[in-house]
PDB file of N, CA and C in Angstrom:
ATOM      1  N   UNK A   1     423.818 155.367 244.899  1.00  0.00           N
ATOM      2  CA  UNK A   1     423.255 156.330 243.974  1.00  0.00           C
ATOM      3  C   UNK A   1     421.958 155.817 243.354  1.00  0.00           C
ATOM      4  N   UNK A   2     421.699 154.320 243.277  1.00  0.00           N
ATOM      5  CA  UNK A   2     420.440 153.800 242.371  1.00  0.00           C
ATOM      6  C   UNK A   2     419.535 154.214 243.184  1.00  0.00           C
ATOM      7  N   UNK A   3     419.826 153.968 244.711  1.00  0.00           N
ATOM      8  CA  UNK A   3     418.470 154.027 245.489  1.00  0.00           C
ATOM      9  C   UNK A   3     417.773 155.355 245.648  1.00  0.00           C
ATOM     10  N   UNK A   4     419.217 156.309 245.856  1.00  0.00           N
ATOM     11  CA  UNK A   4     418.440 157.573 245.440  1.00  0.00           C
ATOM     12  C   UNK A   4     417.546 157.986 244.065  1.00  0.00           C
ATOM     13  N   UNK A   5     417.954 157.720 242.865  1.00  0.00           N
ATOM     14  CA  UNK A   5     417.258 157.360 242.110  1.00  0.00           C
ATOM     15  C   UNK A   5     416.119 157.091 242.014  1.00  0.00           C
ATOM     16  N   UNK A   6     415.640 155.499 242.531  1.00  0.00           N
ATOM     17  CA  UNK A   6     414.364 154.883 242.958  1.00  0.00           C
ATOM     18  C   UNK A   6     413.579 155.975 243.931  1.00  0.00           C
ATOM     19  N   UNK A   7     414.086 156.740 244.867  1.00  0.00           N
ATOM     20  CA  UNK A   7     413.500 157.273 245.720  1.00  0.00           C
ATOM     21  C   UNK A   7     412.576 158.468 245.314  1.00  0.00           C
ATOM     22  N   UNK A   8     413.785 159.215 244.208  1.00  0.00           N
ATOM     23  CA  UNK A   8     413.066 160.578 243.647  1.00  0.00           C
ATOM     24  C   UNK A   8     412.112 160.122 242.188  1.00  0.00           C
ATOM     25  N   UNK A   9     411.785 159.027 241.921  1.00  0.00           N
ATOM     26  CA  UNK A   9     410.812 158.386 240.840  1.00  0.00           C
ATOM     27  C   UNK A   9     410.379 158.188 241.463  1.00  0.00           C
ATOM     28  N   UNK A  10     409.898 157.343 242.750  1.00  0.00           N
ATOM     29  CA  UNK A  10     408.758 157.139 243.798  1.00  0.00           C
ATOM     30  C   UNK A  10     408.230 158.245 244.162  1.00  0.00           C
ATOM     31  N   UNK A  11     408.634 159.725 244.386  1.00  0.00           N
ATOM     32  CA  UNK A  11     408.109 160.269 244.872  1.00  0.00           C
ATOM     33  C   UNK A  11     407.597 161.406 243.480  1.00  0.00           C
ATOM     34  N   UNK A  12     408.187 161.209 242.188  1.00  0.00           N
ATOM     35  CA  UNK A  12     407.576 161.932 240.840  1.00  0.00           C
ATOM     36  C   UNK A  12     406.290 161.132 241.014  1.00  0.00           C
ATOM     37  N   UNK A  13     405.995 159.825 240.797  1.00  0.00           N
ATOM     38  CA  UNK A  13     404.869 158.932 240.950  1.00  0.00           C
ATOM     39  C   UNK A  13     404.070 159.715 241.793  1.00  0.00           C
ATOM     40  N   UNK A  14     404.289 159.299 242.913  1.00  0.00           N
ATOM     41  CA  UNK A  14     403.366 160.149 243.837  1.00  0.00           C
ATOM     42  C   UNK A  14     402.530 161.571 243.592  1.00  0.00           C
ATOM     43  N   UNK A  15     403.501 162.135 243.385  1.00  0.00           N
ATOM     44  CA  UNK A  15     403.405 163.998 242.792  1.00  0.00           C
ATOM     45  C   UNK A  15     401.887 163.417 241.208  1.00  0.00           C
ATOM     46  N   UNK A  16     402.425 162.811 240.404  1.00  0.00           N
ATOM     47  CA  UNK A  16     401.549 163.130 239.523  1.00  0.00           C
ATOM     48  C   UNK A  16     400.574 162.023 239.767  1.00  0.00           C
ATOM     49  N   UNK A  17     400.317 161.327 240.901  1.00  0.00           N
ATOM     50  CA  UNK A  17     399.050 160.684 240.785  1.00  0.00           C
ATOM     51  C   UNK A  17     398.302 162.023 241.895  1.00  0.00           C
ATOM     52  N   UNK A  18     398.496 162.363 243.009  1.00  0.00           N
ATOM     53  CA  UNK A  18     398.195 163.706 243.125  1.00  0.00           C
ATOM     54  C   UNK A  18     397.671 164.918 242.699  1.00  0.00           C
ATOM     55  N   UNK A  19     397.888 164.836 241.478  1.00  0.00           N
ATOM     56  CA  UNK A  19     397.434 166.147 240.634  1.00  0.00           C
ATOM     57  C   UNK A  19     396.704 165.755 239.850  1.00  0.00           C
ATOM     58  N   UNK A  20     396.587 164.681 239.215  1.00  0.00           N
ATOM     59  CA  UNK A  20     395.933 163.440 238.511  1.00  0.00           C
ATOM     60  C   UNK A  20     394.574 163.373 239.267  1.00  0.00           C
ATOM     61  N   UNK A  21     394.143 162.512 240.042  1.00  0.00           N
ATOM     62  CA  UNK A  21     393.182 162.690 241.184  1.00  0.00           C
ATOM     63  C   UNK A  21     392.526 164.030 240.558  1.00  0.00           C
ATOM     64  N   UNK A  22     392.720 165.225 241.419  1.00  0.00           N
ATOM     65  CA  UNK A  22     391.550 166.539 241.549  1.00  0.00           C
ATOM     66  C   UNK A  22     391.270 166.336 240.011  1.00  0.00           C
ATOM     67  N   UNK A  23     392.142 166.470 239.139  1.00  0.00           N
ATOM     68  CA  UNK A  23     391.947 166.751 237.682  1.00  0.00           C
ATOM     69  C   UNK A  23     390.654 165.676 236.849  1.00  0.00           C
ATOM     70  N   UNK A  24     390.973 164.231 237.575  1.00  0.00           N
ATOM     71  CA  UNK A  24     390.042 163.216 237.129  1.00  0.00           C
ATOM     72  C   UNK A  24     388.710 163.464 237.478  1.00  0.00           C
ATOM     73  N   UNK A  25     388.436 163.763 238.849  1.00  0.00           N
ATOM     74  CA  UNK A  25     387.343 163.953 239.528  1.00  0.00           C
ATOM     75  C   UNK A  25     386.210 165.349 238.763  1.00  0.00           C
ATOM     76  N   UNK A  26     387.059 166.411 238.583  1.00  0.00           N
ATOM     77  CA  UNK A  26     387.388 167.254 237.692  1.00  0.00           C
ATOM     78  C   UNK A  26     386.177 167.067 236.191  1.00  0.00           C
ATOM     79  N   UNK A  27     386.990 166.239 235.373  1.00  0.00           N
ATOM     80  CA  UNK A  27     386.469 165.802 234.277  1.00  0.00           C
ATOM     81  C   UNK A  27     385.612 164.680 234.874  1.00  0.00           C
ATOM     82  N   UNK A  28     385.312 164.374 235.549  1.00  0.00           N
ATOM     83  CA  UNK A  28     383.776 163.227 235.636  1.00  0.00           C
ATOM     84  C   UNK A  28     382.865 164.227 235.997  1.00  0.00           C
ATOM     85  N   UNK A  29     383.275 165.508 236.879  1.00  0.00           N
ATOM     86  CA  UNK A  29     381.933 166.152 237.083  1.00  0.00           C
ATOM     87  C   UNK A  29     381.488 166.698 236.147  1.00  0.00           C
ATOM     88  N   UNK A  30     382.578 167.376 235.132  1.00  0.00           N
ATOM     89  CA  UNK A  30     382.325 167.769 233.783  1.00  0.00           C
ATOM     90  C   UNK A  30     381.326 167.382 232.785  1.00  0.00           C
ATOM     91  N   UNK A  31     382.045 165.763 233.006  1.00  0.00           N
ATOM     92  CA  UNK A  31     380.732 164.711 232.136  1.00  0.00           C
ATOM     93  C   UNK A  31     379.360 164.849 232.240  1.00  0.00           C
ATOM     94  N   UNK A  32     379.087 164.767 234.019  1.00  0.00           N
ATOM     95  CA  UNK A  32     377.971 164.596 234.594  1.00  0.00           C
ATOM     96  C   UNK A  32     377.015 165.462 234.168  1.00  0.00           C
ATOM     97  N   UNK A  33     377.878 166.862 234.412  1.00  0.00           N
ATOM     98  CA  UNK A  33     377.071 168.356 233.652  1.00  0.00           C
ATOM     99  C   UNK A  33     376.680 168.189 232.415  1.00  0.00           C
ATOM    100  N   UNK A  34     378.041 167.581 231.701  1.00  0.00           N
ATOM    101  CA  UNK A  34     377.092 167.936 230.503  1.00  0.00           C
ATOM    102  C   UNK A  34     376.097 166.449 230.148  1.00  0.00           C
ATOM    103  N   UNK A  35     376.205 165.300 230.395  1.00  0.00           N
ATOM    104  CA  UNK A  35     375.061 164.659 230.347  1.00  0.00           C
ATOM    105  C   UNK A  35     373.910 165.390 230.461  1.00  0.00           C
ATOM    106  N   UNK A  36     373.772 165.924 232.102  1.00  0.00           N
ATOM    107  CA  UNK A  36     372.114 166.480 232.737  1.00  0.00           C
ATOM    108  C   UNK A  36     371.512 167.688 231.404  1.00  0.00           C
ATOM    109  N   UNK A  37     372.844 168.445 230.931  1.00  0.00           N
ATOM    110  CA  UNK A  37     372.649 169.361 230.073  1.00  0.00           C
ATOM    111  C   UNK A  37     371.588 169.003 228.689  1.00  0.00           C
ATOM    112  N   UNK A  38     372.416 167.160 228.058  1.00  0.00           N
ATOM    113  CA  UNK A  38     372.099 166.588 227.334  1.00  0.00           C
ATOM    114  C   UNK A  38     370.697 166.559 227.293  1.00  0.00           C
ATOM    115  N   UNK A  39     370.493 165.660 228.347  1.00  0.00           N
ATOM    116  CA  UNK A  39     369.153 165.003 228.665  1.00  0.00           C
ATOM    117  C   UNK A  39     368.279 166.358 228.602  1.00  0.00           C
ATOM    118  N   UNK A  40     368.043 166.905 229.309  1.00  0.00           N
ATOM    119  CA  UNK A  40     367.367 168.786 229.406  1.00  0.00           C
ATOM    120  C   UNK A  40     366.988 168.713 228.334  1.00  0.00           C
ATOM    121  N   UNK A  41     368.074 169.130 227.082  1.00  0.00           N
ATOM    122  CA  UNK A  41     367.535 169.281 225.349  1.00  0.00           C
ATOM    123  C   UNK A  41     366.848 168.562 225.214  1.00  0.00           C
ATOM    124  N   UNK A  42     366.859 166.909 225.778  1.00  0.00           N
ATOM    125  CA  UNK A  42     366.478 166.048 224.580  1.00  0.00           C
ATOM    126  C   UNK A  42     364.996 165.773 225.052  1.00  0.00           C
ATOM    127  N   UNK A  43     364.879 166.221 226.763  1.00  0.00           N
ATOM    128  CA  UNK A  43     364.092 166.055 227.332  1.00  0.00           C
ATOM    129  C   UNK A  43     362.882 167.497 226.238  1.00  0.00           C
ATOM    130  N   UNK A  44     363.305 168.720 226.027  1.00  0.00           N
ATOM    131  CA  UNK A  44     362.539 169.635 225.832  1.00  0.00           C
ATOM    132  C   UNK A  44     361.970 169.166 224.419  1.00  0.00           C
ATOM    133  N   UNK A  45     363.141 168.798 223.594  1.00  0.00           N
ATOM    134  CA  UNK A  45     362.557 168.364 222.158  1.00  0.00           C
ATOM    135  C   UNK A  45     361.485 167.316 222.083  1.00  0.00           C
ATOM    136  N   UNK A  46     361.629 166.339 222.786  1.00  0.00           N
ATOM    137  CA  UNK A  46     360.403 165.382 222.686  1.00  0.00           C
ATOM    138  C   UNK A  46     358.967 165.929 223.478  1.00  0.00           C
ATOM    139  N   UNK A  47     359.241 166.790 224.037  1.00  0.00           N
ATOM    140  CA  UNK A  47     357.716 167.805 224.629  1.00  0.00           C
ATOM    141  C   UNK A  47     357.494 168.480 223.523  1.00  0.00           C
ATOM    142  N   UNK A  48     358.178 169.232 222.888  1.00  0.00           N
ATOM    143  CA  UNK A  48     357.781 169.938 222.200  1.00  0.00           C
ATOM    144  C   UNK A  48     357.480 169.068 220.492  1.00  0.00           C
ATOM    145  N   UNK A  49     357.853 168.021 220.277  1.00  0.00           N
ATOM    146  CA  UNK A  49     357.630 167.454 219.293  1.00  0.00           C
ATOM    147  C   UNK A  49     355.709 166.552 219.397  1.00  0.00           C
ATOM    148  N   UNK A  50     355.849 166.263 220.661  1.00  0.00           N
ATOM    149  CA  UNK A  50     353.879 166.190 220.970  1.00  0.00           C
ATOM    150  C   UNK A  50     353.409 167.420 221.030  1.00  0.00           C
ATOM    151  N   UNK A  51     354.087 168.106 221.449  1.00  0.00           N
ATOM    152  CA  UNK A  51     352.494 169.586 220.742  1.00  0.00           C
ATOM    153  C   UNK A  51     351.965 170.466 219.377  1.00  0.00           C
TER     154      UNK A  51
END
């Protein structure tokens, strides 16, 4: 009975590193966006602060 046990937690593991993954990848592209977003503003404010 333990090993069955061990078997169906090895394979919960599995399952949520799985879904984990897309979701991570997910939120880094998120980041990325909104960095470029960042930079854009900060990029426009310092143009517009020399004219």
């Amino acid at each position: 009975m333990r090993n069955c046990e061990n078997i169906l937690h090895i394979a919960d593991v599995e399952n949520k590193l799985e879904e984990r993954d897309p979701k991570l990848i997910e939120s880094i592209r998120e980041l990325q966006e909104t960095k470029k977003e960042i930079a854009a503003t900060q990029q426009k404010k310092w143009w517009r602060f020399w004219k």
